[in-house]
N, C-alpha and C. Protein backbone atom coordinates (compact mmCIF):
# COMPACT_ATOMS: atom_id res chain seq x y z
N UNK A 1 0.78 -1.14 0.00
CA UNK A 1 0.00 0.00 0.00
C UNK A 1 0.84 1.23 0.00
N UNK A 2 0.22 1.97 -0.25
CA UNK A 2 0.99 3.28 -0.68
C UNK A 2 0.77 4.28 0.82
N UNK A 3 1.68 4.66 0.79
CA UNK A 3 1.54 5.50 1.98
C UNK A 3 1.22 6.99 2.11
N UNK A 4 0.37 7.38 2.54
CA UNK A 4 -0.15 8.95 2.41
C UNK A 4 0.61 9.60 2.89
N UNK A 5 1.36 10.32 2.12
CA UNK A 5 1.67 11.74 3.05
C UNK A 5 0.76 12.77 3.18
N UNK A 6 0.84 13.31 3.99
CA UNK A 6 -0.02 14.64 3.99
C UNK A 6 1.11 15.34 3.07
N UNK A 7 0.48 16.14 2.96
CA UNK A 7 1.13 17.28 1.75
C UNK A 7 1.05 18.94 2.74
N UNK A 8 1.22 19.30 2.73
CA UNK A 8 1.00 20.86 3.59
C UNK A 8 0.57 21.60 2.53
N UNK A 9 -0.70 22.11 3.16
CA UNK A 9 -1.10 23.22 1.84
C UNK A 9 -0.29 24.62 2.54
N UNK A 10 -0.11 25.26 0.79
CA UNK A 10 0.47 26.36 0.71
C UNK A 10 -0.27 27.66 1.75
N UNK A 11 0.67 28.10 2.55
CA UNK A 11 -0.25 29.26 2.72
C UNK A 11 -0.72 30.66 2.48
N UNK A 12 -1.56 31.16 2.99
CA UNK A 12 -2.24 32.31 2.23
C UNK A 12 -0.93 33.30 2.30
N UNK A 13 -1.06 34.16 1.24
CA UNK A 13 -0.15 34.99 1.33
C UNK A 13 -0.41 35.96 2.57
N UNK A 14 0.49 36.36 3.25
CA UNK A 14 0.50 37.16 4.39
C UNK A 14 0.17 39.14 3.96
N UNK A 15 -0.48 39.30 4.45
CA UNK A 15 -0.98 40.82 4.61
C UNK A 15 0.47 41.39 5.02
N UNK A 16 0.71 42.81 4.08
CA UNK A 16 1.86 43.84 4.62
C UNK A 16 1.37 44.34 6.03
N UNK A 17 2.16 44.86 6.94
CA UNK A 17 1.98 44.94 8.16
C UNK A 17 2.52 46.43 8.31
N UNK A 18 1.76 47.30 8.74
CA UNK A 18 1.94 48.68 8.36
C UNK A 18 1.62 49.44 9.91
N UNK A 19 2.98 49.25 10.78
CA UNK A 19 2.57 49.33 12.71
C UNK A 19 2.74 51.30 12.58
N UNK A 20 2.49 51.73 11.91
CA UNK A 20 2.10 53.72 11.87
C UNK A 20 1.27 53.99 11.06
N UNK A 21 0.65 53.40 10.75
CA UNK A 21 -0.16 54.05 9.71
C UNK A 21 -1.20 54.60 10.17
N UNK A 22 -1.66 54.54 10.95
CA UNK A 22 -2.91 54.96 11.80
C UNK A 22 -2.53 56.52 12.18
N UNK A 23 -1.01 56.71 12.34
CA UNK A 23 -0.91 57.49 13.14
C UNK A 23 -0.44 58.60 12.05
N UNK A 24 0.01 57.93 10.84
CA UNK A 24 0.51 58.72 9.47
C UNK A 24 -0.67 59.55 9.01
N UNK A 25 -1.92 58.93 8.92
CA UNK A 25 -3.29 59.03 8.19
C UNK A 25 -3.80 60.33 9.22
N UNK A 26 -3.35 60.42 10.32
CA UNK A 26 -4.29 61.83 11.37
C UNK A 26 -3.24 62.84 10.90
N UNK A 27 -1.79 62.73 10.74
CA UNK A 27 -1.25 63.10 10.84
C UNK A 27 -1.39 64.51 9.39
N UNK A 28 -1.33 63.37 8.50
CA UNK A 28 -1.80 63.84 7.30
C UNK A 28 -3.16 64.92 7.24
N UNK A 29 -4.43 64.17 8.13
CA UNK A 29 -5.36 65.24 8.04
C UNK A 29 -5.15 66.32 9.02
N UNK A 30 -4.32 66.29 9.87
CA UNK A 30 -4.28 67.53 10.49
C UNK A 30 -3.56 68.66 9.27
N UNK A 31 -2.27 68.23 9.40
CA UNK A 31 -1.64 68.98 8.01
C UNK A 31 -2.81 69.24 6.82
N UNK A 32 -3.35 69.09 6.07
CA UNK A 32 -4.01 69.11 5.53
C UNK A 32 -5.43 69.98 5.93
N UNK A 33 -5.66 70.00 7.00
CA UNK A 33 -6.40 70.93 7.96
C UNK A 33 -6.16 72.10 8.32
N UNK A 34 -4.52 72.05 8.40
CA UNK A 34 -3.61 73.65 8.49
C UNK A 34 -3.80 74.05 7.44
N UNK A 35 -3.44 73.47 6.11
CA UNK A 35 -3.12 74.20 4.80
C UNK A 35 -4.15 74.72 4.53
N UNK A 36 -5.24 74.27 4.74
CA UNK A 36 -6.91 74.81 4.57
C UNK A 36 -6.80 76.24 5.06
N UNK A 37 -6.55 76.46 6.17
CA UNK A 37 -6.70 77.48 7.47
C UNK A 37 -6.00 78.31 7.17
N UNK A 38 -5.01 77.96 6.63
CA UNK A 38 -3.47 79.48 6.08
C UNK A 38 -4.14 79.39 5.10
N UNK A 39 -5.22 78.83 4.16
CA UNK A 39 -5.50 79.45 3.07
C UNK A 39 -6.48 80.41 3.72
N UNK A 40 -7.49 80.27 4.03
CA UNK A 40 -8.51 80.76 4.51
C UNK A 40 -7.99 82.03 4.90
N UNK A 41 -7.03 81.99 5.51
CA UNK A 41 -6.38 83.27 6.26
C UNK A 41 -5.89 83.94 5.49
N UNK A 42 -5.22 83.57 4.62
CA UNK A 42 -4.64 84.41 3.25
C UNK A 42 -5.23 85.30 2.62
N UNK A 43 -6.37 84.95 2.51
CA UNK A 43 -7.81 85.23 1.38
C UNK A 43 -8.36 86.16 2.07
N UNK A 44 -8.66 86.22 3.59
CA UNK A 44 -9.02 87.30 4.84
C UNK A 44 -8.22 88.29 4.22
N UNK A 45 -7.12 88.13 4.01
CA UNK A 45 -6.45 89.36 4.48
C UNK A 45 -6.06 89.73 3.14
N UNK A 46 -5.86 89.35 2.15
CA UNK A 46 -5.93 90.20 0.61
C UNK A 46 -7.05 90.94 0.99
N UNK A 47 -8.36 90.09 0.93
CA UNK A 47 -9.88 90.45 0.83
C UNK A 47 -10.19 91.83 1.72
N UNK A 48 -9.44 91.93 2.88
CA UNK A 48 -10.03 92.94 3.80
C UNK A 48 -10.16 94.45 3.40
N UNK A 49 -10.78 95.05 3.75
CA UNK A 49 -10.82 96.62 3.21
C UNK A 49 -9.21 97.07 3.62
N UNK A 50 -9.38 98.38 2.63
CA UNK A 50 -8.02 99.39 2.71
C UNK A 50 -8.35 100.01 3.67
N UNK A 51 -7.16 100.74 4.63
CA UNK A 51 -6.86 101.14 5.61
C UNK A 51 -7.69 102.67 5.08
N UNK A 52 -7.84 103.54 6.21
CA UNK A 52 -8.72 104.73 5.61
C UNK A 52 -7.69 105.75 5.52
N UNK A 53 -6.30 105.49 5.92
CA UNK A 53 -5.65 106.82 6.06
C UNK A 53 -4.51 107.51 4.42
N UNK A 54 -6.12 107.97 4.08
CA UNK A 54 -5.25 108.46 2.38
C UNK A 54 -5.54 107.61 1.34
N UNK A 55 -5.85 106.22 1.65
CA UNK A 55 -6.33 105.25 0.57
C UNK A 55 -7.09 105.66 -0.68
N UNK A 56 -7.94 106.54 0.17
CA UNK A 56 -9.47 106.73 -0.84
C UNK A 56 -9.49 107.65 -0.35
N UNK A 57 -10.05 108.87 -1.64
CA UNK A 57 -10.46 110.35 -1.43
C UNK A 57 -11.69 110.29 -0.28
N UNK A 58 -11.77 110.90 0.41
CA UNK A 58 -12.73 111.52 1.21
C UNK A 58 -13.87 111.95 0.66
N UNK A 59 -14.79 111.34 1.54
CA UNK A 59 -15.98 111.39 0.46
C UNK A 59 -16.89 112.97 0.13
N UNK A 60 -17.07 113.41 -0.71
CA UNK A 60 -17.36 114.49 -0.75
C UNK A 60 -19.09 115.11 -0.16
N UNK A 61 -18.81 115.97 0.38
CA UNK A 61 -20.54 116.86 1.06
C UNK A 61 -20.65 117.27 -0.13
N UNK A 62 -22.11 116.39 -0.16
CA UNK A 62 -22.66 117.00 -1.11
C UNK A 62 -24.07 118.01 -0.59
N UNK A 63 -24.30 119.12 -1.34
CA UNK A 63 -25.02 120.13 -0.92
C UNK A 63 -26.57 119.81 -1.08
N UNK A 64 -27.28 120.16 -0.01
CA UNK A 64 -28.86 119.85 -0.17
C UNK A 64 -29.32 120.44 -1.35
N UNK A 65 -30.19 120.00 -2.04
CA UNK A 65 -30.80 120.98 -3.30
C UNK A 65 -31.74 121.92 -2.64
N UNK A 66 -31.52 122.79 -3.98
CA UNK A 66 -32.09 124.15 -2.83
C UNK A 66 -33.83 123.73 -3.00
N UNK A 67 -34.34 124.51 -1.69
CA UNK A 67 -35.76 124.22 -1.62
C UNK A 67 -36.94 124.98 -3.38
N UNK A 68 -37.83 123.98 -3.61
CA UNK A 68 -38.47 124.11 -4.75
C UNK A 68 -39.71 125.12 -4.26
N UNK A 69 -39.98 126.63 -5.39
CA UNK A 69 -40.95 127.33 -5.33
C UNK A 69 -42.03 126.80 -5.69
N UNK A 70 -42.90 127.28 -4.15
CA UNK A 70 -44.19 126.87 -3.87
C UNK A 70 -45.40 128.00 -4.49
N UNK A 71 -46.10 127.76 -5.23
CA UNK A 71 -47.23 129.06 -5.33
C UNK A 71 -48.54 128.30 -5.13
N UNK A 72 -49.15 129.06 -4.09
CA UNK A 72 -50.69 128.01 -4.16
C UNK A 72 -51.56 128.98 -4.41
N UNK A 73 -52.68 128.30 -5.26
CA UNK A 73 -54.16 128.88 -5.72
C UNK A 73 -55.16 129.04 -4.93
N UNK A 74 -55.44 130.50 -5.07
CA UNK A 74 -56.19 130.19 -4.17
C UNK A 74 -57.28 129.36 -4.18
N UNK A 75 -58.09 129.25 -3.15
CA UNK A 75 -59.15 128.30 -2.91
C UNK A 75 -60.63 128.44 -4.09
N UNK A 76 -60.67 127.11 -4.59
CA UNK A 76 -61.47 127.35 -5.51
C UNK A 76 -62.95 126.66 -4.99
N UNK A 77 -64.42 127.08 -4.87
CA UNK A 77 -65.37 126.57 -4.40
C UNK A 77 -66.12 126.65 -5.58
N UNK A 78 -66.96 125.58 -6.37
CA UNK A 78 -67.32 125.48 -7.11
C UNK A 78 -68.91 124.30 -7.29
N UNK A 79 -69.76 124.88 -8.21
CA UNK A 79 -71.06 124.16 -7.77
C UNK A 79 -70.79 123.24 -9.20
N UNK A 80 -70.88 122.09 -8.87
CA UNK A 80 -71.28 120.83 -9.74
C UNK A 80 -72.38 120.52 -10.53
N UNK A 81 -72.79 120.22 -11.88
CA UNK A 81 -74.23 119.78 -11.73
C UNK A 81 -74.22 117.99 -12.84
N UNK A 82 -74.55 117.07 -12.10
CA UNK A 82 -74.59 115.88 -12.57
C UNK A 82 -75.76 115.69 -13.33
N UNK A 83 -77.25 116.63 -13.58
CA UNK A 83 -77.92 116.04 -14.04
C UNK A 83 -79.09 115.93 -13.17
N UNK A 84 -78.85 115.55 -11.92
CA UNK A 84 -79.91 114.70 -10.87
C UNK A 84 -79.95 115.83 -9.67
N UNK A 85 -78.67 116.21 -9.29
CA UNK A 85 -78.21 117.11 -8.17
C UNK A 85 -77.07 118.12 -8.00
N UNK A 86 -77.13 119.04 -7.38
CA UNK A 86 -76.01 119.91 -7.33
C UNK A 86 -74.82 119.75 -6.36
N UNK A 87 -73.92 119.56 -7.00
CA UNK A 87 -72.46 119.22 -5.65
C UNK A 87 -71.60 119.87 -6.13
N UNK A 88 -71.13 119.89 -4.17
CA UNK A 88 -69.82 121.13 -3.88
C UNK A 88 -68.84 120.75 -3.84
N UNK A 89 -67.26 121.29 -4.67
CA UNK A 89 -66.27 121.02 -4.88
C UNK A 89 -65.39 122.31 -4.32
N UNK A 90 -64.92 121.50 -3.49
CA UNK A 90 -63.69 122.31 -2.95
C UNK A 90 -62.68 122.32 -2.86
N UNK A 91 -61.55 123.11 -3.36
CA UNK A 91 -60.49 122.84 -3.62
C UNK A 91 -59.20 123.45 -3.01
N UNK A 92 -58.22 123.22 -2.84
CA UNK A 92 -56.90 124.08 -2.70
C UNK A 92 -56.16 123.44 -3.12
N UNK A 93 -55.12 123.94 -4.00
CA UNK A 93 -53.93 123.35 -4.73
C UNK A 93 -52.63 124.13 -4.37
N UNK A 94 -51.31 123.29 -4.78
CA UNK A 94 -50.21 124.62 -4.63
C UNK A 94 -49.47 123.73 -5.70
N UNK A 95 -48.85 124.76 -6.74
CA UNK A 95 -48.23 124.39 -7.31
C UNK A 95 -46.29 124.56 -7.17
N UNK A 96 -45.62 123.75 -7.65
CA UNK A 96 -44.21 123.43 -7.14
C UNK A 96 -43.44 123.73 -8.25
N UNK A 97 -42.54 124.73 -8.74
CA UNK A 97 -41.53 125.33 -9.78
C UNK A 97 -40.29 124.79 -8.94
N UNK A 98 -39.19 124.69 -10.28
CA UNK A 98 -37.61 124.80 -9.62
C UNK A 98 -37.08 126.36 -9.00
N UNK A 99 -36.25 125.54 -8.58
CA UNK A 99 -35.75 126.57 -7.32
C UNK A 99 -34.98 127.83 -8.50
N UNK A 100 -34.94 127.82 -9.10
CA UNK A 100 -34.31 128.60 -10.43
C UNK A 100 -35.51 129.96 -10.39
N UNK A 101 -36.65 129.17 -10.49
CA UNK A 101 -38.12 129.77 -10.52
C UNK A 101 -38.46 131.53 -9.99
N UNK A 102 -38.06 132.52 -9.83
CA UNK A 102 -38.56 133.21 -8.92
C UNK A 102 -40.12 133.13 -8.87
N UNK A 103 -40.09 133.41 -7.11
CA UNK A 103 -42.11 133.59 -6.99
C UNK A 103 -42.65 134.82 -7.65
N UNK A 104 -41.76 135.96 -8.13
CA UNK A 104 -42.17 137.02 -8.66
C UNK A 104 -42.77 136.56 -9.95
N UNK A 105 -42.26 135.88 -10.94
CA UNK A 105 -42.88 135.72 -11.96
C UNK A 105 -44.31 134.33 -12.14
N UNK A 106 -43.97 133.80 -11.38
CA UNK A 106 -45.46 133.01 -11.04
C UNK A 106 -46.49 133.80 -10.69
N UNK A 107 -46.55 134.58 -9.54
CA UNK A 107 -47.71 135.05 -9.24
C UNK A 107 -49.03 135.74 -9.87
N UNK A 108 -48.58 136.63 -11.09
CA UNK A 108 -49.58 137.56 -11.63
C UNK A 108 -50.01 136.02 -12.81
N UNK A 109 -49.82 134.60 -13.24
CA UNK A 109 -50.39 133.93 -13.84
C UNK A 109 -51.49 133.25 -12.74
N UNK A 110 -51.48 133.38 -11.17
CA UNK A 110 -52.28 132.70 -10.64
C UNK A 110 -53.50 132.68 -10.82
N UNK A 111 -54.47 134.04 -10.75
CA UNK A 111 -55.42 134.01 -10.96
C UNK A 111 -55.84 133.43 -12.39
N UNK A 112 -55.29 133.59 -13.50
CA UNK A 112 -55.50 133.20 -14.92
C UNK A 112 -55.39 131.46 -14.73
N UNK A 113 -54.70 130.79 -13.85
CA UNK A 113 -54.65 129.27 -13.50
C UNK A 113 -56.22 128.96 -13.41
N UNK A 114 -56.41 129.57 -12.04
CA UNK A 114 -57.16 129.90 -10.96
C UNK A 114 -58.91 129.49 -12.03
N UNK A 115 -58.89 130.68 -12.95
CA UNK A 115 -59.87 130.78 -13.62
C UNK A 115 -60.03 129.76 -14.31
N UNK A 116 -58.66 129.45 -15.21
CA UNK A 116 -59.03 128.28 -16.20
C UNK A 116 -59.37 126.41 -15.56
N UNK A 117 -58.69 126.26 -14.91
CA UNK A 117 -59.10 125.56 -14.12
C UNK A 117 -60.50 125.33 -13.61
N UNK A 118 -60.99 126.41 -13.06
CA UNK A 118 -62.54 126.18 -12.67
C UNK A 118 -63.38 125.96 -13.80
N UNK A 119 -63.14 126.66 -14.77
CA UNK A 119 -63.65 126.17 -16.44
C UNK A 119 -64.13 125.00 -16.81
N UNK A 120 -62.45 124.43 -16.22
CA UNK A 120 -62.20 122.96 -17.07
C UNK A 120 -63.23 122.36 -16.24
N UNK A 121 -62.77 122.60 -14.92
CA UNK A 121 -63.77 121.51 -13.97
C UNK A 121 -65.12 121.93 -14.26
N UNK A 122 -65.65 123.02 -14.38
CA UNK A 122 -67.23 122.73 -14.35
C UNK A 122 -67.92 122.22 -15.86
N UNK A 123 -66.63 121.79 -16.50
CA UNK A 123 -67.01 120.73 -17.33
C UNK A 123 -67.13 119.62 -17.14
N UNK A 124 -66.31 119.37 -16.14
CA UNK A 124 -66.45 117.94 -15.84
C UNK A 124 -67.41 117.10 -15.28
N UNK A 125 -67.42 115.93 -15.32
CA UNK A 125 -68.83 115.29 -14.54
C UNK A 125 -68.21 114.87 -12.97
N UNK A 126 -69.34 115.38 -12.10
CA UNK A 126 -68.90 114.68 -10.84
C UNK A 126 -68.68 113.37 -10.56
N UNK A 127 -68.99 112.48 -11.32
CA UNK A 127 -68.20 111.05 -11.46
C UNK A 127 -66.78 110.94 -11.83
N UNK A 128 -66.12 111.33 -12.15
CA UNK A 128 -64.60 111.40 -12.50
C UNK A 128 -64.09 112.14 -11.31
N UNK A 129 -64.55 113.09 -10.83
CA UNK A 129 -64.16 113.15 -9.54
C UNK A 129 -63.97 112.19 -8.14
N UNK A 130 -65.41 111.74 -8.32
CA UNK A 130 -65.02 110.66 -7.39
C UNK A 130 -63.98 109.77 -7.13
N UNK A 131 -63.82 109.27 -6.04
CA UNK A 131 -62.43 108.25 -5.54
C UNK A 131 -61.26 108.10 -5.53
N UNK A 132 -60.85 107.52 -6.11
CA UNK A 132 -59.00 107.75 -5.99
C UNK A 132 -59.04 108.24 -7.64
N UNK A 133 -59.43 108.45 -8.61
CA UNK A 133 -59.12 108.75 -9.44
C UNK A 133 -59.50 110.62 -9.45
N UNK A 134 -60.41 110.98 -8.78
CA UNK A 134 -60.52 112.57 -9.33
C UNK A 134 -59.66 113.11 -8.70
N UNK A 135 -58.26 113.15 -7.60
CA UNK A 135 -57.28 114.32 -7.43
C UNK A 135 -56.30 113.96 -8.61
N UNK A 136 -56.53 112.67 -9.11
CA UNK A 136 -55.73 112.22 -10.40
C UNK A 136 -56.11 113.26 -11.87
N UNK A 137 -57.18 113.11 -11.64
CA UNK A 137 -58.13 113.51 -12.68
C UNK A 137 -57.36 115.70 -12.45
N UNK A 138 -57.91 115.80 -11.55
CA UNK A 138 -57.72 117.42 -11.08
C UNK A 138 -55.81 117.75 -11.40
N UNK A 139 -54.95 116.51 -10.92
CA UNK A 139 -53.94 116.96 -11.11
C UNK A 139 -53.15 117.17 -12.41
N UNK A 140 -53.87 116.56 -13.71
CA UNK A 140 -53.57 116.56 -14.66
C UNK A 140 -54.43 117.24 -15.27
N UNK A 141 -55.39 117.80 -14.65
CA UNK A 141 -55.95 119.06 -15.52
C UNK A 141 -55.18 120.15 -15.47
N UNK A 142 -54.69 120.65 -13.97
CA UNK A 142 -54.00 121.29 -12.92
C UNK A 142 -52.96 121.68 -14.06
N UNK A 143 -52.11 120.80 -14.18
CA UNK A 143 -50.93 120.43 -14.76
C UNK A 143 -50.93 121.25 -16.29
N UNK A 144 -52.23 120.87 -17.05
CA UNK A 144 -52.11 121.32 -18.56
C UNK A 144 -52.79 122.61 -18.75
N UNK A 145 -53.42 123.14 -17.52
CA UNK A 145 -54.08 124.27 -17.70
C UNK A 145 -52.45 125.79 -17.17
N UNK A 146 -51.63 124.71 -16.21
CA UNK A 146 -50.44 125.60 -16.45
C UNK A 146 -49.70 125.98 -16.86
N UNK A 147 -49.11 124.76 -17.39
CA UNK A 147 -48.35 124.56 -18.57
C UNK A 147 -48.41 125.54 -19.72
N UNK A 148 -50.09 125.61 -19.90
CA UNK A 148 -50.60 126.56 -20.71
C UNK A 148 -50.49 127.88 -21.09
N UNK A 149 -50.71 128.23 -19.14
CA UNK A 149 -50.57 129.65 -19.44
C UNK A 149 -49.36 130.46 -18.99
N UNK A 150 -48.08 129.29 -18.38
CA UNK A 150 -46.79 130.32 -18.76
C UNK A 150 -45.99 129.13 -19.16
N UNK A 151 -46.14 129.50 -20.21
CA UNK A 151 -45.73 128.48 -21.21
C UNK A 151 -43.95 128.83 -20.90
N UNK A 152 -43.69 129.55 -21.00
CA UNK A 152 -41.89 129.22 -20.76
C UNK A 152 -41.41 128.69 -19.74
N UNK A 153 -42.17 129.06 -18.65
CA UNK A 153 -41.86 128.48 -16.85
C UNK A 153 -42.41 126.84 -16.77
N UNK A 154 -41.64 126.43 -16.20
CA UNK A 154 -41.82 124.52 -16.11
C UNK A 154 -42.52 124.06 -15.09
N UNK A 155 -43.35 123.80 -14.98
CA UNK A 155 -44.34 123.07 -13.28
C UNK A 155 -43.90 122.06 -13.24
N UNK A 156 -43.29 121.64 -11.99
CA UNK A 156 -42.17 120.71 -11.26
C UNK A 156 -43.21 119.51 -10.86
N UNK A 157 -44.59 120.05 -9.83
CA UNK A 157 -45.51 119.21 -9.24
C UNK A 157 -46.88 119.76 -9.21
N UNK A 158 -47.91 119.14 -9.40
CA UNK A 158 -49.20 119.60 -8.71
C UNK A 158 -49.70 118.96 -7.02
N UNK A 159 -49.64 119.82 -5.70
CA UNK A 159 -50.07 119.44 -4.89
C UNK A 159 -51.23 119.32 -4.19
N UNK A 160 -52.23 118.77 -4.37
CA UNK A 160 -53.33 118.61 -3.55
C UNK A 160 -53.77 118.84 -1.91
N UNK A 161 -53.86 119.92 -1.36
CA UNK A 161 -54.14 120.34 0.00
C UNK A 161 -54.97 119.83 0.36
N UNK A 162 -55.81 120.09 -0.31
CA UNK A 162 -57.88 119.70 -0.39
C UNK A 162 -58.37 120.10 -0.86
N UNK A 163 -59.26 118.71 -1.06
CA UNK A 163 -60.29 118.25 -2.15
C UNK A 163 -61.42 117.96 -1.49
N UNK A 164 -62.82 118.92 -1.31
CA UNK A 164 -64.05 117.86 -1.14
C UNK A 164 -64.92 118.10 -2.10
N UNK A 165 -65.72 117.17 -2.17
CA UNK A 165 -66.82 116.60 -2.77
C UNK A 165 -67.89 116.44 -2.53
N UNK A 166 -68.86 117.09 -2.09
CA UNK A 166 -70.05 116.93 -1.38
C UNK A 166 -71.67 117.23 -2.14
């Protein structure tokens, strides 16, 4: 009979054995954690504003604009007629020129505003007056009836004091 040997099986190849690596791998992310941080810091400090002393001109005062000429009309009271009933419209306006403007030359067109204006309106129907649309309505009449009559001088704003409607 034949005699068995055992045979020895080959064995597994052995794993590299690596006794720092644990300690290589933190080591690494800390470093790697710094370089982050001096970047970060780098970038702070390009990035930060310039120092104020002389860097940049001083910023300049700038001057209030001068206050805009006011002329107001006088008060206009005026009877309405819709058709059905008679209603009271009351008014005060002031109108707003550039400051360039003198009030001397506005004034002697007021009354001629004054007049044409009441014109326009007692053309109008007391329905367009109503609600949010008639100081709309009034201010762009306001507007073209001045325009009109000093035609070289520029109207800046139409202001509404008061308006009733009754």
């Amino acid at each position: 009979m034949a005699k068995m040997t055992a045979t020895a099986e080959p064995a597994p190849p052995a794993l590299p054995t690596f006794e720092g690596t644990g300690n290589r791998i933190v080591l690494a992310l800390i470093g790697l954690m710094l370089a982050f941080a001096g970047a970060g810091v780098g970038g702070a400090l390009l990035l930060r504003p310039a120092p104020g002393h002389g860097a940049f001109a001083a910023p300049q005062a700038y001057a209030a604009p001068a206050p805009a000429v006011y002329a107001a009309l006088p008060t206009l009271i005026l009877t309405l007629n819709d058709g059905r009933r008679l209603q009271e419209l009351r008014l005060r306006a002031v109108l707003e020129f550039d400051p360039q403007t003198p009030l001397e030359t506005v004034t002697p067109h007021l009354p001629r505003i004054a007049e044409a204006i009441s014109r326009r309106l007692l053309e109008a129907d007391p329905a367009e007056l109503r609600g949010a649309g008639g100081p709309v309505y009034v201010k762009d009449a306001l507007r073209h009836v001045a325009n009109k009559a000093m035609r070289p001088l520029k109207l800046r704003q139409v202001l509404i004091q008061d308006m009733l409607l009754r």
